[in-house]
N, C-alpha and C. Protein backbone atom coordinates (compact mmCIF):
# COMPACT_ATOMS: atom_id res chain seq x y z
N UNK A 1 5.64 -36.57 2.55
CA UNK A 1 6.03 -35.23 2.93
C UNK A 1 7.49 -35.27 3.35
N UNK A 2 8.39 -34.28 3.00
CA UNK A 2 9.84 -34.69 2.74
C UNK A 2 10.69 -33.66 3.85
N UNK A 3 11.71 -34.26 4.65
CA UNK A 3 11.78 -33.19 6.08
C UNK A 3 12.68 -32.63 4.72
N UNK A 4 12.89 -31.29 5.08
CA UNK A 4 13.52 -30.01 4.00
C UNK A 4 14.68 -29.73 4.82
N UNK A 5 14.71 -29.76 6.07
CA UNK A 5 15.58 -29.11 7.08
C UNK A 5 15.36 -30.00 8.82
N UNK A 6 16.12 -29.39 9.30
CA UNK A 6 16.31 -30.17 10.92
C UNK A 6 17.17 -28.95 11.36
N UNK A 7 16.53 -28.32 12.82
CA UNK A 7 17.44 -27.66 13.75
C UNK A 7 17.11 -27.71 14.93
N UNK A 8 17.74 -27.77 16.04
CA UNK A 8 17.22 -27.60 17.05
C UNK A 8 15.61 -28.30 17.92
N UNK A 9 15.71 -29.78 17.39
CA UNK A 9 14.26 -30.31 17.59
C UNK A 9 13.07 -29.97 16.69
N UNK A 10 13.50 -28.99 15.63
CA UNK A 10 12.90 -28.64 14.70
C UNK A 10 12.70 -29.43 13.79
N UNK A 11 11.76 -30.49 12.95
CA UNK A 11 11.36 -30.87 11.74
C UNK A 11 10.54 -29.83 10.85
N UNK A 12 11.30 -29.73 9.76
CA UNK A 12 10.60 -28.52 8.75
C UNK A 12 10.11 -29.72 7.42
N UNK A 13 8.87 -29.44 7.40
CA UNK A 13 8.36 -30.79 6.10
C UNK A 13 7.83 -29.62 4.82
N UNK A 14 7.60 -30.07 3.79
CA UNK A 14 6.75 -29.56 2.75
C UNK A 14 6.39 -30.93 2.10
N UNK A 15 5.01 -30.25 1.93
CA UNK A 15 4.13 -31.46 1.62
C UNK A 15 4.19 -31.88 -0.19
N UNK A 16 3.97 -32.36 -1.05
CA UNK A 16 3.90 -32.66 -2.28
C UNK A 16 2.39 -32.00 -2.70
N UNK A 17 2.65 -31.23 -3.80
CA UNK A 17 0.83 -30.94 -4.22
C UNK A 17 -0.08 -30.21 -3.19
N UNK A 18 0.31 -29.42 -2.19
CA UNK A 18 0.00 -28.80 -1.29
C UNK A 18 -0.67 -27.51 -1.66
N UNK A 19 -1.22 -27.39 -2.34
CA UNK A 19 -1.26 -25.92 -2.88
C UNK A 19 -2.29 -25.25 -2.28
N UNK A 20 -3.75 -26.29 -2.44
CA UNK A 20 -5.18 -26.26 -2.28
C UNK A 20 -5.56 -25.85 -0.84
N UNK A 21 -4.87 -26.60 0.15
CA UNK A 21 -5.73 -26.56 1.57
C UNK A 21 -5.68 -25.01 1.96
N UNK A 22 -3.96 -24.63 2.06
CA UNK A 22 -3.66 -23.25 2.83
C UNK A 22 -3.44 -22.29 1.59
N UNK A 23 -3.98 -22.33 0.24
CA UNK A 23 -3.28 -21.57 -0.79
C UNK A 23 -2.45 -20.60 -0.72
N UNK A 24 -1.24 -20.58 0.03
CA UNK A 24 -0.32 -19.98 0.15
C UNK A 24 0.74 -20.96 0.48
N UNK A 25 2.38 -20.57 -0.36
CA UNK A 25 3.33 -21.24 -0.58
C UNK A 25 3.84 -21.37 1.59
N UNK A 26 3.91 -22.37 1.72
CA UNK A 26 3.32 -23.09 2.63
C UNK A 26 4.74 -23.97 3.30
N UNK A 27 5.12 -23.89 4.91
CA UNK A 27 6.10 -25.50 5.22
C UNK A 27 5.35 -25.51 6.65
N UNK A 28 5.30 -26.60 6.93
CA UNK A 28 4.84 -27.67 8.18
C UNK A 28 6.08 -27.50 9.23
N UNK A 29 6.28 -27.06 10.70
CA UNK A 29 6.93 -27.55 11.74
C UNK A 29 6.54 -28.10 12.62
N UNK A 30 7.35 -29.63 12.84
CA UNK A 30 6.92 -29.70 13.85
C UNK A 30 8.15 -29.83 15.08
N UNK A 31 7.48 -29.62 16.61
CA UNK A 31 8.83 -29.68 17.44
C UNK A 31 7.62 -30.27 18.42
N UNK A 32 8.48 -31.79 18.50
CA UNK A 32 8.13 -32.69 19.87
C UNK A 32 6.50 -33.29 19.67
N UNK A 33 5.91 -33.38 18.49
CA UNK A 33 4.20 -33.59 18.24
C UNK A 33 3.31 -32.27 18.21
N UNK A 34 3.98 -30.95 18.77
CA UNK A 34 3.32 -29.78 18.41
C UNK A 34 3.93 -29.75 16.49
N UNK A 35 2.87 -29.06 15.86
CA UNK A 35 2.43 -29.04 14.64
C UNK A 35 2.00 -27.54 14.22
N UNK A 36 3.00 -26.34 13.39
CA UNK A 36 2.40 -24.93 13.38
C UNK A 36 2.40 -25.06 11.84
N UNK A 37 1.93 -24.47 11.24
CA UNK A 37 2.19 -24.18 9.27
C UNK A 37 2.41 -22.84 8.99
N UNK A 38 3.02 -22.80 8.24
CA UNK A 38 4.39 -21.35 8.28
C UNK A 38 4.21 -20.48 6.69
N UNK A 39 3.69 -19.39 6.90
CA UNK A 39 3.47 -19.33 5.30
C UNK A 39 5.20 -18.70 4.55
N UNK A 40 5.30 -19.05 3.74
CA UNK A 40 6.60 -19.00 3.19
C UNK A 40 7.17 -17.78 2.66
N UNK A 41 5.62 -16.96 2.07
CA UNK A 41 6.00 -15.27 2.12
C UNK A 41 6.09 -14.76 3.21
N UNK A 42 5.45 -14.29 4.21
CA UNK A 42 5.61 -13.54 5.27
C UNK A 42 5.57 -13.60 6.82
N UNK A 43 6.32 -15.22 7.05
CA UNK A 43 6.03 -16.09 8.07
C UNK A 43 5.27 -16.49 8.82
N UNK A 44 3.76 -15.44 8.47
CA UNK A 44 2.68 -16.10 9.53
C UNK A 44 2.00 -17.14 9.61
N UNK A 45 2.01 -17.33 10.63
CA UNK A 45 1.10 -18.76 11.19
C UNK A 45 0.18 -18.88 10.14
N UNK A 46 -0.48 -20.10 9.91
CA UNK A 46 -1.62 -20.13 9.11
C UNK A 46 -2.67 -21.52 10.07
N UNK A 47 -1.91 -21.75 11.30
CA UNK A 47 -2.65 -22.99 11.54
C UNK A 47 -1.49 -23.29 12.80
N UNK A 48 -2.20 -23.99 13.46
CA UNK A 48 -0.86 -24.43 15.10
C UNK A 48 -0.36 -23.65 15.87
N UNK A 49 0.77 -24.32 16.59
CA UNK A 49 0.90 -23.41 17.31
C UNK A 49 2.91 -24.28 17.56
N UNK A 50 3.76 -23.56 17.82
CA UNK A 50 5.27 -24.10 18.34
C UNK A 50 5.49 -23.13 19.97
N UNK A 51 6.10 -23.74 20.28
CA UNK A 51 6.33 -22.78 21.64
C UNK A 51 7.02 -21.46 21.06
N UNK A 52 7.21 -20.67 22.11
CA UNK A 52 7.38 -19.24 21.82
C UNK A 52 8.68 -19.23 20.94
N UNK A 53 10.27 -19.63 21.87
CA UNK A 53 11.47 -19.80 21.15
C UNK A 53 11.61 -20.28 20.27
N UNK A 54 10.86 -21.82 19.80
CA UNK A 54 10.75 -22.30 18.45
C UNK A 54 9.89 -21.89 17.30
N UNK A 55 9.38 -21.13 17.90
CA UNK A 55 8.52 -20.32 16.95
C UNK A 55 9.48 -19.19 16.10
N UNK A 56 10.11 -18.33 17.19
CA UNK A 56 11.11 -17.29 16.56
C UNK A 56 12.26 -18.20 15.87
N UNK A 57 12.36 -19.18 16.21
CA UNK A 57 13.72 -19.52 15.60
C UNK A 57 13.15 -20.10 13.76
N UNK A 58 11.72 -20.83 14.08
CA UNK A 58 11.05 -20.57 12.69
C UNK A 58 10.89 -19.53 11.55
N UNK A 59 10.92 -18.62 12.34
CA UNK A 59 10.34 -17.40 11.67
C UNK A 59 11.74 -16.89 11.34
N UNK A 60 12.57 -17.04 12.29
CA UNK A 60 14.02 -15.75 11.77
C UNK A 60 14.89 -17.65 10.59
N UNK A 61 14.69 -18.87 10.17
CA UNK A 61 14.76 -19.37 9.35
C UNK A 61 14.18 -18.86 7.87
N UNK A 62 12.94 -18.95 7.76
CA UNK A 62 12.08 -18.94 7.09
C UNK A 62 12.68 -17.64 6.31
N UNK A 63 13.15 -16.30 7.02
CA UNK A 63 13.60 -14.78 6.83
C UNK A 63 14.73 -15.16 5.58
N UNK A 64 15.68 -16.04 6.17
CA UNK A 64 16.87 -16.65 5.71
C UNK A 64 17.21 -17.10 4.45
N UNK A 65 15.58 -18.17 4.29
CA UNK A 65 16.08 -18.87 3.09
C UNK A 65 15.09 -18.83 2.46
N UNK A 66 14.12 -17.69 2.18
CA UNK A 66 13.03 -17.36 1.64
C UNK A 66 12.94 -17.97 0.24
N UNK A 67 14.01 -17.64 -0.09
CA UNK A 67 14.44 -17.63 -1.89
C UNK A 67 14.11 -19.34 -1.81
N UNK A 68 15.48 -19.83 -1.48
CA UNK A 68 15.31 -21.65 -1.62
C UNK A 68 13.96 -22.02 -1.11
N UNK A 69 12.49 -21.45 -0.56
CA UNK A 69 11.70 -21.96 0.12
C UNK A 69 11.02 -21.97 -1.01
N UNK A 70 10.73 -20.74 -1.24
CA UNK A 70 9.97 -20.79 -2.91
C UNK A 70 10.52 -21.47 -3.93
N UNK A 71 11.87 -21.54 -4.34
CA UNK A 71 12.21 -22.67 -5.28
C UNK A 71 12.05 -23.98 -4.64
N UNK A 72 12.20 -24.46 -3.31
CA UNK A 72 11.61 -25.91 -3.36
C UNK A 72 10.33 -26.27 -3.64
N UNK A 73 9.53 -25.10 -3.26
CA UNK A 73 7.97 -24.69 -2.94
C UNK A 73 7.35 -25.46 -4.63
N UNK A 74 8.31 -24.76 -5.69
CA UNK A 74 7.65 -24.86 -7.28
C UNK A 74 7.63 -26.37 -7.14
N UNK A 75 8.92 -26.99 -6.93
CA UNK A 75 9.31 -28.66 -7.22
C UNK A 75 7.78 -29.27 -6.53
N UNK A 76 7.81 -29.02 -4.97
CA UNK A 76 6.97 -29.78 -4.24
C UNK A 76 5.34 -29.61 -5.07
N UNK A 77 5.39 -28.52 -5.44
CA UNK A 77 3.87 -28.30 -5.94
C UNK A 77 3.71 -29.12 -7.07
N UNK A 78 5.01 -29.41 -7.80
CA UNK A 78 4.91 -29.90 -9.48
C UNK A 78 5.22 -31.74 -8.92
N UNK A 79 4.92 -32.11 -8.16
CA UNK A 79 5.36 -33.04 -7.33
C UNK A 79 6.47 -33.89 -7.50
N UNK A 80 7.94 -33.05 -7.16
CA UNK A 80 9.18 -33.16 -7.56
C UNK A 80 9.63 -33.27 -5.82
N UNK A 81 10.97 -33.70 -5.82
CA UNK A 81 10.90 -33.56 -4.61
C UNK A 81 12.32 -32.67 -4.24
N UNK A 82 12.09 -31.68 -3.13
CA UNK A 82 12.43 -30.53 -2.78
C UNK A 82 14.23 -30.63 -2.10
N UNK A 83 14.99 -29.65 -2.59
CA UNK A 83 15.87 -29.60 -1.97
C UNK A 83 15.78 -29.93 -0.17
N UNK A 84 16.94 -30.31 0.30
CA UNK A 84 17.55 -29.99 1.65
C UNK A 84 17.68 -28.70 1.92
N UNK A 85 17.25 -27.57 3.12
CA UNK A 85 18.06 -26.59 3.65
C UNK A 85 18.68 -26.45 4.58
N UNK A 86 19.86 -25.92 4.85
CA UNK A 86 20.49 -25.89 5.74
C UNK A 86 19.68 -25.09 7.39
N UNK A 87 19.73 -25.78 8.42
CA UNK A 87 19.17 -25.45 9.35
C UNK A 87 19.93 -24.75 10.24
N UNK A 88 19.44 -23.69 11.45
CA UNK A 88 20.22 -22.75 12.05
C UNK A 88 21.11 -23.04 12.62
N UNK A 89 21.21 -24.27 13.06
CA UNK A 89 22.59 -24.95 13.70
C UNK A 89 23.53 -25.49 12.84
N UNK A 90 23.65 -25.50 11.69
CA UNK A 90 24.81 -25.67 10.87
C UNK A 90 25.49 -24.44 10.70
């Protein structure tokens, strides 16, 4: 599973071949061993939990780079491996 991004204590992963569990285009955060899954169309939770601030700072990401999420989204599914995105602190 390949980190995509880093901000703020933030690890953003997408998994390879992921399609099946959450069938929706799908990224993993985690901050500090908390673990939330982020759906990639319309940011909701699908699973976990991040604290409140890292949660918004997930969600107003996710707003950002919607486009590149779904084009890494195709690679990771076709089990290619996914661009870098730039994270909110760059």
């Amino acid at each position: 599973m390949p980190t995509i991004s880093m901000f703020y204590g933030i690890l953003v992963r997408m998994f390879f071949r992921d399609a099946e569990k959450h069938h929706v285009p799908h990224i993993h955060a985690d901050y500090q061993g908390r673990v939330a899954v982020y759906s990639i169309l319309d940011g909701a939770v699908l699973v976990g939990e991040l604290p409140s601030n890292k949660h918004k700072l997930v969600v107003a990401w996710l707003e950002i780079h919607r486009d590149d999420l779904l084009a890494d989204w195709e690679l990771a599914v076709n089990g290619k491996n996914p661009f870098p995105i730039k994270g909110l602190d760059q």
